[in-house]
Protein backbone atom coordinates (compact mmCIF):
# COMPACT_ATOMS: atom_id res chain seq x y z
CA UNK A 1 101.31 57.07 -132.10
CA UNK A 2 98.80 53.78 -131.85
CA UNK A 3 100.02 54.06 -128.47
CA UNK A 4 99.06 57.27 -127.55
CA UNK A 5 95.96 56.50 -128.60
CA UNK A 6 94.99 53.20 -127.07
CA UNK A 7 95.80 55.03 -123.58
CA UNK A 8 93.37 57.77 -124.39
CA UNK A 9 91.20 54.97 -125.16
CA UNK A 10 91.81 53.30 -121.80
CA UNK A 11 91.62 56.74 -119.67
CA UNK A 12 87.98 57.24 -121.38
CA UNK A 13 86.71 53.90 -120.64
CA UNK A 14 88.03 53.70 -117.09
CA UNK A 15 86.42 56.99 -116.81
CA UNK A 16 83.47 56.29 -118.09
CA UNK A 17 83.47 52.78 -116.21
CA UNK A 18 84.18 54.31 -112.27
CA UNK A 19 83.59 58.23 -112.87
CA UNK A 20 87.79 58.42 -111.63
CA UNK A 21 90.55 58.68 -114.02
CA UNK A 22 93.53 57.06 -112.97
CA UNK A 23 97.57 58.33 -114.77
CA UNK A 24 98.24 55.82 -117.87
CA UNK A 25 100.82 53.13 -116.87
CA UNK A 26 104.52 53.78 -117.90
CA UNK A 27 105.46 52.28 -121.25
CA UNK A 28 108.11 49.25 -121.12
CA UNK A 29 111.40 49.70 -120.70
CA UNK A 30 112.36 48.33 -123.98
CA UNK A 31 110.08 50.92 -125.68
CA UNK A 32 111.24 53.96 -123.54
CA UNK A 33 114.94 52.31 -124.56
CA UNK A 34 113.98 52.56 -128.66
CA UNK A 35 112.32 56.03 -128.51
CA UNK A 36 115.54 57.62 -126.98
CA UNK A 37 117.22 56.22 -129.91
CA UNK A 38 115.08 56.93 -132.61
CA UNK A 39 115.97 59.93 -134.57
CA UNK A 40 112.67 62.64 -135.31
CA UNK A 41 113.20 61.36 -139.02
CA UNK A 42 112.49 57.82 -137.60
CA UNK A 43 115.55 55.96 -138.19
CA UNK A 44 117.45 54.55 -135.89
CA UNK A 45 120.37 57.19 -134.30
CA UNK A 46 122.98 54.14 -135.38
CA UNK A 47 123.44 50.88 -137.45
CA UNK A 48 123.85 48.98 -133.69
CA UNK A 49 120.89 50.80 -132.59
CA UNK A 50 118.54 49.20 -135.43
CA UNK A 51 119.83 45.84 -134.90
CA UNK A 52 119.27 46.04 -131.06
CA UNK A 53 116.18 47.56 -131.79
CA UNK A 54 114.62 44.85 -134.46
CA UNK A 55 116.31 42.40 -131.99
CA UNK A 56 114.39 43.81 -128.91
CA UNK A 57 111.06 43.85 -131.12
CA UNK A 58 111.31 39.85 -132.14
CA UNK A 59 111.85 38.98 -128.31
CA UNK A 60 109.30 40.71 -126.99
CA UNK A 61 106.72 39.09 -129.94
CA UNK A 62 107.80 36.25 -128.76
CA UNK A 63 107.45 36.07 -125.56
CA UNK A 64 104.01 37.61 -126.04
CA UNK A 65 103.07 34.81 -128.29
CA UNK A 66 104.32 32.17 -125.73
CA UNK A 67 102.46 34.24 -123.06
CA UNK A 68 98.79 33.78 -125.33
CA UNK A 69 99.61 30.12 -126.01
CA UNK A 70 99.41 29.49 -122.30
């Protein structure tokens, strides 16, 4: 839900910024890819699912860690 909420976030500052409120950007693929498999309980729909999912999570921190190093 942090995500929901650092769009609304962004809407009400663009808003505020240029008076025009533009549609949030699509999340990532690799998040739209985790939510389909994420039961309502929130654990993972299979055993392969959470280790593709934890897998997913420690490539993308890293590549977002290489991205701020540079």
């Amino acid at each position: 839900m942090v995500e929901n909420e650092q769009s609304r976030q962004r809407i009400a500052s663009k808003k505020v910024e240029t008076g025009v409120t533009s549609p949030p950007s699509a999340p990532l693929r690799h998040v739209k890819w985790k939510r389909a498999r994420i039961k309502k309980s929130g654990a993972p729909s299979s055993e392969q699912s959470g280790v593709i999912i934890e897998k997913n999570c420690k490539l993308f921190l890293a590549s977002f860690a290489f991205i701020l190093k540079h």
